[in-house]
N, C-alpha and C. Protein backbone atom coordinates (compact mmCIF):
# COMPACT_ATOMS: atom_id res chain seq x y z
N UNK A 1 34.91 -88.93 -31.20
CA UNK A 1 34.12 -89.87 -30.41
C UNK A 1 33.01 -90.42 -31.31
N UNK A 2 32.88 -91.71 -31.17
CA UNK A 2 31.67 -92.00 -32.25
C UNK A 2 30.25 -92.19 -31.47
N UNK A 3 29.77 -92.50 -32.48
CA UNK A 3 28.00 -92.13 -32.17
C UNK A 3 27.72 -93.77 -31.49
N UNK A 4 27.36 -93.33 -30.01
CA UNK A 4 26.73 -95.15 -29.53
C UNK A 4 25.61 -95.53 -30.20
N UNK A 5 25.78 -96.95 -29.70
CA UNK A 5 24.60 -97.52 -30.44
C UNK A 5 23.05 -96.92 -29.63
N UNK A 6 21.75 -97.35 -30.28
CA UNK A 6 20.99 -96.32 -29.72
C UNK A 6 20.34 -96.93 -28.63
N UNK A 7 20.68 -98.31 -28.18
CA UNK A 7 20.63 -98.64 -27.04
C UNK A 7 21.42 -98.07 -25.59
N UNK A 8 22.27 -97.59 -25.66
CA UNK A 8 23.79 -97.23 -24.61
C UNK A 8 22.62 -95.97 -23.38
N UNK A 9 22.03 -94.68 -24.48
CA UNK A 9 21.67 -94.06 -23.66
C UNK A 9 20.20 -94.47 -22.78
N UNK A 10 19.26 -95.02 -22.64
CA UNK A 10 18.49 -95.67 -22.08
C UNK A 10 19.15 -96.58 -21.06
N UNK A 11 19.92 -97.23 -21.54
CA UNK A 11 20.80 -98.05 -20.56
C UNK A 11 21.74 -97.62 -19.33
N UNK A 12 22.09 -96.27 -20.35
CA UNK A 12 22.93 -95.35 -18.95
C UNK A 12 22.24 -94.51 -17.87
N UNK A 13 20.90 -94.40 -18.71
CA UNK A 13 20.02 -94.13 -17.62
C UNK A 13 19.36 -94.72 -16.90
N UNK A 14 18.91 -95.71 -16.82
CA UNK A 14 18.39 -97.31 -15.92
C UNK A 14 19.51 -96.84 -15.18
N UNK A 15 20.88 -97.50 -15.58
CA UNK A 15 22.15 -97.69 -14.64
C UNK A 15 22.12 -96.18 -13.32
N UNK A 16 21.68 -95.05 -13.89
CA UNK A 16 21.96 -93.72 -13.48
C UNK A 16 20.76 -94.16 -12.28
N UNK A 17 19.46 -94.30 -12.44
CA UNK A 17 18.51 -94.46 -11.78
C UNK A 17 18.74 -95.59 -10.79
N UNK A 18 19.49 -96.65 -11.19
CA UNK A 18 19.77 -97.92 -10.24
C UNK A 18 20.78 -97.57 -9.20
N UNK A 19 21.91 -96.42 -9.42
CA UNK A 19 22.70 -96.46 -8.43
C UNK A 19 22.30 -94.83 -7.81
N UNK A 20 21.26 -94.17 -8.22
CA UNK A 20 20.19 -93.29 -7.20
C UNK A 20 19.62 -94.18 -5.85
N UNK A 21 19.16 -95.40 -6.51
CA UNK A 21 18.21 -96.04 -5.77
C UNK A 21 19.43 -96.15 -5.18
N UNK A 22 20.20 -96.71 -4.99
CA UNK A 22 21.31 -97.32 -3.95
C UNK A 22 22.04 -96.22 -3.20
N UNK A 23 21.99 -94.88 -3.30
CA UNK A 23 22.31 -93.79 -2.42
C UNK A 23 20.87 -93.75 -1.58
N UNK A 24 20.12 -93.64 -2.41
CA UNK A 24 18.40 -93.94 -1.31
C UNK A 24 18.58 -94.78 -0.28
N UNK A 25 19.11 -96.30 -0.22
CA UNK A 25 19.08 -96.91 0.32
C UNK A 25 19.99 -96.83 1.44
N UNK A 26 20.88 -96.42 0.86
CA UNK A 26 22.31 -96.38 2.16
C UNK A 26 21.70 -95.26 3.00
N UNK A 27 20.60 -94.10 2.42
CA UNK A 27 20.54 -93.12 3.32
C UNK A 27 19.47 -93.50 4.31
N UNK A 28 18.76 -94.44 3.86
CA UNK A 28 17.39 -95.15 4.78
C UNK A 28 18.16 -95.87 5.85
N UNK A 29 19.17 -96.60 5.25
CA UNK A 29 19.68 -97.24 6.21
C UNK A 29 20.33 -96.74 7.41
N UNK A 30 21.10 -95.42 6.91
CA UNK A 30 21.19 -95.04 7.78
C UNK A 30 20.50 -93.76 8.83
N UNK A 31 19.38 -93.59 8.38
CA UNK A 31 18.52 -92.95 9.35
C UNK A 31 17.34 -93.62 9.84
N UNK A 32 17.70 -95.05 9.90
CA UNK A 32 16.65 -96.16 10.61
C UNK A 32 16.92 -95.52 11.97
N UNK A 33 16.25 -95.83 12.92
CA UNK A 33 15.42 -95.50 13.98
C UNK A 33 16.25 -96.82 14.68
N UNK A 34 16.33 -97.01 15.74
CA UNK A 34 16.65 -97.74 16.79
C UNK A 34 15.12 -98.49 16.81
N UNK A 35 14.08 -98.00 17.01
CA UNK A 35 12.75 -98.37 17.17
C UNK A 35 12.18 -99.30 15.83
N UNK A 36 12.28 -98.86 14.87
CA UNK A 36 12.72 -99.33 13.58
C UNK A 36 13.38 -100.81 13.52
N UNK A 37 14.44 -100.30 13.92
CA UNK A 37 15.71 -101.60 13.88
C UNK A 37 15.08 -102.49 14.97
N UNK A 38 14.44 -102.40 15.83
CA UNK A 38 14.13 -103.20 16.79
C UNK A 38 12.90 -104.41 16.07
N UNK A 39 12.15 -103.77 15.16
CA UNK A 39 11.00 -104.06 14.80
C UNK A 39 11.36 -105.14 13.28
N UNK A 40 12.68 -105.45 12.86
CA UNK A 40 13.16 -106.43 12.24
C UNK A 40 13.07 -107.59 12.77
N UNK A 41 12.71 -108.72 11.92
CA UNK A 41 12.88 -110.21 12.34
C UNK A 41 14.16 -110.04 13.02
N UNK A 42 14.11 -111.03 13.97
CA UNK A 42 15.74 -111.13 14.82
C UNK A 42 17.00 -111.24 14.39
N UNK A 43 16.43 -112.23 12.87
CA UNK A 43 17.85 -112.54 12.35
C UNK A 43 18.76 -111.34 11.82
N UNK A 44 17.52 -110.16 10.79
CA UNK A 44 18.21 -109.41 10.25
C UNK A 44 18.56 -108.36 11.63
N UNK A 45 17.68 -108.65 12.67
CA UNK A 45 18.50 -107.34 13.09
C UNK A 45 19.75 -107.40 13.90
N UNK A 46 19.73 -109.16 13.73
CA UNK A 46 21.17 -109.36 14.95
C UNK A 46 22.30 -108.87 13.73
N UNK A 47 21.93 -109.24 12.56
CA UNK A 47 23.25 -109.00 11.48
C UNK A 47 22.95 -107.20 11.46
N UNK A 48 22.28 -106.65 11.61
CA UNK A 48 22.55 -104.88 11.26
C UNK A 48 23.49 -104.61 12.94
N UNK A 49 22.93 -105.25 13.56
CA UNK A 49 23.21 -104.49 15.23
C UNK A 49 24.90 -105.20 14.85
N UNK A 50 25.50 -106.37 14.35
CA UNK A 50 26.75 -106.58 14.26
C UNK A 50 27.66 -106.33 13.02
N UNK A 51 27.45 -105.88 12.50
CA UNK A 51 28.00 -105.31 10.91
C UNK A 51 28.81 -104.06 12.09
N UNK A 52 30.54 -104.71 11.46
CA UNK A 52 30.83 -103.39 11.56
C UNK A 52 30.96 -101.94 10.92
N UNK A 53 31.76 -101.28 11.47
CA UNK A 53 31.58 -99.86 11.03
C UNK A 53 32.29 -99.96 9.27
N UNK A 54 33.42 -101.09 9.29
CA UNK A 54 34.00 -100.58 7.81
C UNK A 54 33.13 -100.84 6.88
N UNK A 55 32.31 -101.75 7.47
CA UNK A 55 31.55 -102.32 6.25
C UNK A 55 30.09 -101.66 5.85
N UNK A 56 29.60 -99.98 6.70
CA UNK A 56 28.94 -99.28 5.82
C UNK A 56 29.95 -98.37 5.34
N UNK A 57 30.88 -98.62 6.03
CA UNK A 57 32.03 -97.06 4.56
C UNK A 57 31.99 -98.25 3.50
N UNK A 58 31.93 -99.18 3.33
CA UNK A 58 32.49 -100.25 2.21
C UNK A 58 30.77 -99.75 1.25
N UNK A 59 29.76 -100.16 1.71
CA UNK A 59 28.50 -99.53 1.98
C UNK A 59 28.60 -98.37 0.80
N UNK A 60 29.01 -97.35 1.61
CA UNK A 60 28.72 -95.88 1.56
C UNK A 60 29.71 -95.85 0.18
N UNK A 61 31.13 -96.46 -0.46
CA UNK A 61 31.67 -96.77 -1.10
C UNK A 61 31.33 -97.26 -2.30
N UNK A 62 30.54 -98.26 -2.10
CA UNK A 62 30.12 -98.69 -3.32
C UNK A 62 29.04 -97.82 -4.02
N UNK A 63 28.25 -97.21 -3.07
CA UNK A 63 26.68 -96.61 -3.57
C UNK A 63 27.08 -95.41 -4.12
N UNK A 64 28.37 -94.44 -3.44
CA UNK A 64 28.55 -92.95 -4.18
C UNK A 64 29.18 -93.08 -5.19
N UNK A 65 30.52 -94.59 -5.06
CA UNK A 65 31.14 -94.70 -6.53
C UNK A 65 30.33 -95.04 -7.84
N UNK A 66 29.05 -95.88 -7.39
CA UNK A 66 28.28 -96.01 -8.25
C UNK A 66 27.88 -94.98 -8.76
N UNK A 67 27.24 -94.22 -8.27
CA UNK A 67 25.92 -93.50 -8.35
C UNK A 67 27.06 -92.08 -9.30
N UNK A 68 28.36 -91.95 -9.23
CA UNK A 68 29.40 -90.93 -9.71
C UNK A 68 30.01 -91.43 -11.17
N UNK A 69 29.92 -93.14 -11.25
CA UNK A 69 29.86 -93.19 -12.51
C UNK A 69 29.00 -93.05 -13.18
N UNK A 70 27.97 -93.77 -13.11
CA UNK A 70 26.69 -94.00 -13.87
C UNK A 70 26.42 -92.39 -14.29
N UNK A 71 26.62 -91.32 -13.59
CA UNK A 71 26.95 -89.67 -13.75
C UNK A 71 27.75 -89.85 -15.20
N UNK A 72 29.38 -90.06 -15.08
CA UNK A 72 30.31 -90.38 -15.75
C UNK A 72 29.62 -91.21 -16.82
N UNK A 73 29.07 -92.00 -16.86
CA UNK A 73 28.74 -93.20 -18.28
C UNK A 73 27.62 -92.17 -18.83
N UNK A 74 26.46 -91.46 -18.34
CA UNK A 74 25.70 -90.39 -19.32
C UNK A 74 26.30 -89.85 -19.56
N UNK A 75 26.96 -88.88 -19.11
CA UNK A 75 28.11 -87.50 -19.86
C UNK A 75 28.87 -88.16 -20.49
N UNK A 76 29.31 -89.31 -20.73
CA UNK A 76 30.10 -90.55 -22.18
C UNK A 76 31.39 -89.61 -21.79
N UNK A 77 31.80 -90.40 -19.98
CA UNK A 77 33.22 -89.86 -19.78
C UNK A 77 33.93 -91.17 -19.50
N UNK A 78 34.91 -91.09 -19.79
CA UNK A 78 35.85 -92.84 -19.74
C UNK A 78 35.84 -93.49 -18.03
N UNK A 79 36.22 -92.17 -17.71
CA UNK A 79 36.53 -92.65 -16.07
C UNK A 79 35.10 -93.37 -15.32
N UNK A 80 33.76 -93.44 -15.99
CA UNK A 80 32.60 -94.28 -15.52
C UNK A 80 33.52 -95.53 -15.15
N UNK A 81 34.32 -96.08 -16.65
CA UNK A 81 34.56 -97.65 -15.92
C UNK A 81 35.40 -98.01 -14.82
N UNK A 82 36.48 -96.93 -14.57
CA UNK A 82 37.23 -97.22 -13.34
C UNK A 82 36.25 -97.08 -11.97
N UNK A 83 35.18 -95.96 -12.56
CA UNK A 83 34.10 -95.47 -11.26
C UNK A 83 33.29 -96.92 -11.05
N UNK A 84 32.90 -97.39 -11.96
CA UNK A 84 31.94 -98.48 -11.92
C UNK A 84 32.58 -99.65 -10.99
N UNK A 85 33.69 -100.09 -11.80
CA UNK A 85 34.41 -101.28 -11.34
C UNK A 85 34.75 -101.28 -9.94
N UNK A 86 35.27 -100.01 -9.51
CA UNK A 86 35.38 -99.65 -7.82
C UNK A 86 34.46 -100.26 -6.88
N UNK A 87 33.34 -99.87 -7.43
CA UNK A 87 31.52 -99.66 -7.03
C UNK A 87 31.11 -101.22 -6.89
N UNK A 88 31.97 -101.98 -8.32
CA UNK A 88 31.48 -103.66 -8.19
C UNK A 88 32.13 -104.14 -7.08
N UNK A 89 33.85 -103.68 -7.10
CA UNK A 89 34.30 -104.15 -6.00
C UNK A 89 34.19 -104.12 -4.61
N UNK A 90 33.86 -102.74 -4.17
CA UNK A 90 33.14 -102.65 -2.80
C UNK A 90 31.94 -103.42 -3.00
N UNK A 91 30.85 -103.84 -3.83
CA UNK A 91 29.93 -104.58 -3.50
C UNK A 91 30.45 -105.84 -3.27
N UNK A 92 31.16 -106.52 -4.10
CA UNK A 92 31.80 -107.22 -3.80
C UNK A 92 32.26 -107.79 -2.20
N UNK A 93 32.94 -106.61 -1.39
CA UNK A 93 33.46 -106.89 -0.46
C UNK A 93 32.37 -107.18 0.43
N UNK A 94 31.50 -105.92 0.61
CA UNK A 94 29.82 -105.77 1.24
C UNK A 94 29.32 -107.03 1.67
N UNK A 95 29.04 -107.63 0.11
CA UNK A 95 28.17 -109.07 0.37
C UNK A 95 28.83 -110.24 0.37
N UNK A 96 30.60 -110.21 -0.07
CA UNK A 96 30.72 -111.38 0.55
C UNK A 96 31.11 -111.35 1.80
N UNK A 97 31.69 -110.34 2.58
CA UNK A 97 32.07 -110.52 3.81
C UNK A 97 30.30 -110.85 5.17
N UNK A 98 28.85 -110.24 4.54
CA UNK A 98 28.31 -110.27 4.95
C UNK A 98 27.69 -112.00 4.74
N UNK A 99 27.59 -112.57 3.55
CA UNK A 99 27.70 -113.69 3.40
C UNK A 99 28.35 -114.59 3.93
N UNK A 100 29.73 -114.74 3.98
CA UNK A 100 30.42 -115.45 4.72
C UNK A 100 30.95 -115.36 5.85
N UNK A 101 31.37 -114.04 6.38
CA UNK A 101 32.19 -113.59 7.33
C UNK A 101 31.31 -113.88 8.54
N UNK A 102 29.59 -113.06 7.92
CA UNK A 102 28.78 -113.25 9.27
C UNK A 102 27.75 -114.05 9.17
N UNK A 103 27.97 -115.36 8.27
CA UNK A 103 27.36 -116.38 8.26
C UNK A 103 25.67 -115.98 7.69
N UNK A 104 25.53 -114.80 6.70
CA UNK A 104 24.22 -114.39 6.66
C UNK A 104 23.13 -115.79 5.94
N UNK A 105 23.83 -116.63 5.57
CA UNK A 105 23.24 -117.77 4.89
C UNK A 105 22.22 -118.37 5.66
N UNK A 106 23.01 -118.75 7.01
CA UNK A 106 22.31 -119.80 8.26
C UNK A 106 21.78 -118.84 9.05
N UNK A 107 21.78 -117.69 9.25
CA UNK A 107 20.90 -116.76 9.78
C UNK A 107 19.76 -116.32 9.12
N UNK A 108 19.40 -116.29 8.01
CA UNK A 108 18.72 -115.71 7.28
C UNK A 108 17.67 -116.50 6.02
N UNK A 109 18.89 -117.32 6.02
CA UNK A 109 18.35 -118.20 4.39
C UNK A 109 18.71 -118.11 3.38
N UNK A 110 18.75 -119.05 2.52
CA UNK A 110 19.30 -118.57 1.16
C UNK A 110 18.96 -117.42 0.06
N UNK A 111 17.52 -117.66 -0.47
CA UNK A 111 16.56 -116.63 -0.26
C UNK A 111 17.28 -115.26 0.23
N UNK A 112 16.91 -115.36 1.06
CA UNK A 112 17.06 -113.57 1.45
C UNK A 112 18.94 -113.70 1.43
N UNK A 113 19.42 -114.37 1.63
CA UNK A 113 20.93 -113.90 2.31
C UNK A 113 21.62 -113.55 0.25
N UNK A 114 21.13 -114.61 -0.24
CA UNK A 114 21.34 -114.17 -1.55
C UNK A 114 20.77 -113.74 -2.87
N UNK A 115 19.58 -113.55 -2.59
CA UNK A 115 18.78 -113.21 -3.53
C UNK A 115 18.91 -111.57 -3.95
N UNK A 116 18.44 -110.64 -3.30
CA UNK A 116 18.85 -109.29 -2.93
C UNK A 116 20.59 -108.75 -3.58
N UNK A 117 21.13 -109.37 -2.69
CA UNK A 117 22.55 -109.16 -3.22
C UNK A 117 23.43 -109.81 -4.57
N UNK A 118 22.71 -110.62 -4.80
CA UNK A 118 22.71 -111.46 -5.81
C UNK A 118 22.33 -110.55 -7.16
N UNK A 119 21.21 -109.86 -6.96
CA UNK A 119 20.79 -108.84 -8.17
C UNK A 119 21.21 -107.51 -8.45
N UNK A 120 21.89 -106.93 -7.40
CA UNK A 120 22.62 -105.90 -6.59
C UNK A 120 24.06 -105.89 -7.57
N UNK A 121 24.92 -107.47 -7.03
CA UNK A 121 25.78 -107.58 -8.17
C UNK A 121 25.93 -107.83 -9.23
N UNK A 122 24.68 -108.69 -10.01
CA UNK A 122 24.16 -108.49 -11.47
C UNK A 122 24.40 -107.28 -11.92
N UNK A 123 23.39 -106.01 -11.17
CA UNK A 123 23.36 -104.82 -11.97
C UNK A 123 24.54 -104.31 -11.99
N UNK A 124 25.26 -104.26 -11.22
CA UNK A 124 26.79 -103.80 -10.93
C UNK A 124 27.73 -104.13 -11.87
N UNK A 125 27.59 -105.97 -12.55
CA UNK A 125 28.48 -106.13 -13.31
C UNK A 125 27.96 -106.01 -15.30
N UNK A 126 26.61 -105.66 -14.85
CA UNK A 126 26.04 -104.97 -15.93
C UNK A 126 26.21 -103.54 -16.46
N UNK A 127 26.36 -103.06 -14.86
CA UNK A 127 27.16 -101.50 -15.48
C UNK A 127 28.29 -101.10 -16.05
N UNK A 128 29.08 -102.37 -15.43
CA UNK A 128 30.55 -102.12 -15.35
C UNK A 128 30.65 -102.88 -16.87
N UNK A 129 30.20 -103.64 -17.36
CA UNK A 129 29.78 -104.36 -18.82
C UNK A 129 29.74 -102.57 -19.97
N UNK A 130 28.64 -102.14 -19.05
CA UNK A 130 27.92 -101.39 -20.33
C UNK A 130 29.33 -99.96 -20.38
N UNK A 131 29.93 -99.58 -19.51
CA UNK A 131 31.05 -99.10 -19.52
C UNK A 131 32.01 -99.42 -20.45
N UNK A 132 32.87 -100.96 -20.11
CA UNK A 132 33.85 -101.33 -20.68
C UNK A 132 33.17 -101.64 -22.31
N UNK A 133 32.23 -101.38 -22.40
CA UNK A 133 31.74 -101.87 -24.12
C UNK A 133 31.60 -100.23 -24.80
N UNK A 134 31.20 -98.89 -23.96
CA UNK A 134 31.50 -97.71 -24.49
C UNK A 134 32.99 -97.60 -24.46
N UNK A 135 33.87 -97.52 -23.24
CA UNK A 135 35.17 -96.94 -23.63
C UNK A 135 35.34 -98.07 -25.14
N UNK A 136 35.64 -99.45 -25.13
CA UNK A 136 35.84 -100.27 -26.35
C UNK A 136 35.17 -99.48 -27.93
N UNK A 137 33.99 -99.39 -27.78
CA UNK A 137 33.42 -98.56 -28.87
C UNK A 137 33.98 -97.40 -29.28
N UNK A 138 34.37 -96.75 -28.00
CA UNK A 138 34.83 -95.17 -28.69
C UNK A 138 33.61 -94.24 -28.25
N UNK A 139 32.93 -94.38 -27.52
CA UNK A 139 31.47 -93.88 -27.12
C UNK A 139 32.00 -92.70 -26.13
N UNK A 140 33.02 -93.16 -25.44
CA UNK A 140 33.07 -92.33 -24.31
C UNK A 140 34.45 -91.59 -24.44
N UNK A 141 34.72 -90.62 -23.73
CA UNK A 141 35.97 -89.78 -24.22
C UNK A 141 36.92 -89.80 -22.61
């Protein structure tokens, strides 16, 4: 296995820390409060009260596959990029079905409907980048 460049490990740790934050989040989300949820602008809370159920396993999908590579890309194990790419693709599904499916654009704004998720899949296809450039290198085993 060869020696990464000395950027890779800093990077795998951002990535490690970014898809923590995103198990944080799925777990906030889901121990919001009814009282809580009530206390959202209308728009977001008509889109939480109608999101269906697949789409926090899609949710819950993307954040553990993440959060199991970015594991996988520090320990410089190959399977990060299949873990990663999974992780892009459920985000993938997440925000466009929430984008288009439930119209989050005209409910919400552009701004919020894509800004958020917009950076969400940046980092995602930044991980899945910094992956496919270790297995390529030889970094990862």
């Amino acid at each position: 296995m060869a020696s990464p460049a000395k950027w890779f490990k800093p990077a795998s740790i951002v990535i490690l820390l970014w898809m923590a934050l995103g198990v944080m989040m799925l777990t906030m989300d889901l121990m919001t409060t009814p009282e809580q949820a009530a206390a959202l602008p209308e728009a977001q809370r008509m889109l939480r009260e109608e999101r269906p159920m697949w789409l926090m396993i899609v949710f819950g999908l993307a954040t553990s596959l993440g959060l199991i590579g970015a594991v996988a890309l520090v320990a410089r194990k190959a399977a990060a990029q299949l873990l990663l790419m999974l992780s892009l693709l459920c985000v993938t599904i997440q925000f466009g079905y929430t984008i288009f499916g439930m119209q989050a654009i005209a409910r919400v704004g552009a701004g919020h409907a894509l800004g958020v998720p917009g950076f969400i899949f940046a980092m995602g296809a930044f991980s899945l980048w910094v992956a496919i450039k270790a297995r390529n290198e030889g970094w990862v085993e």
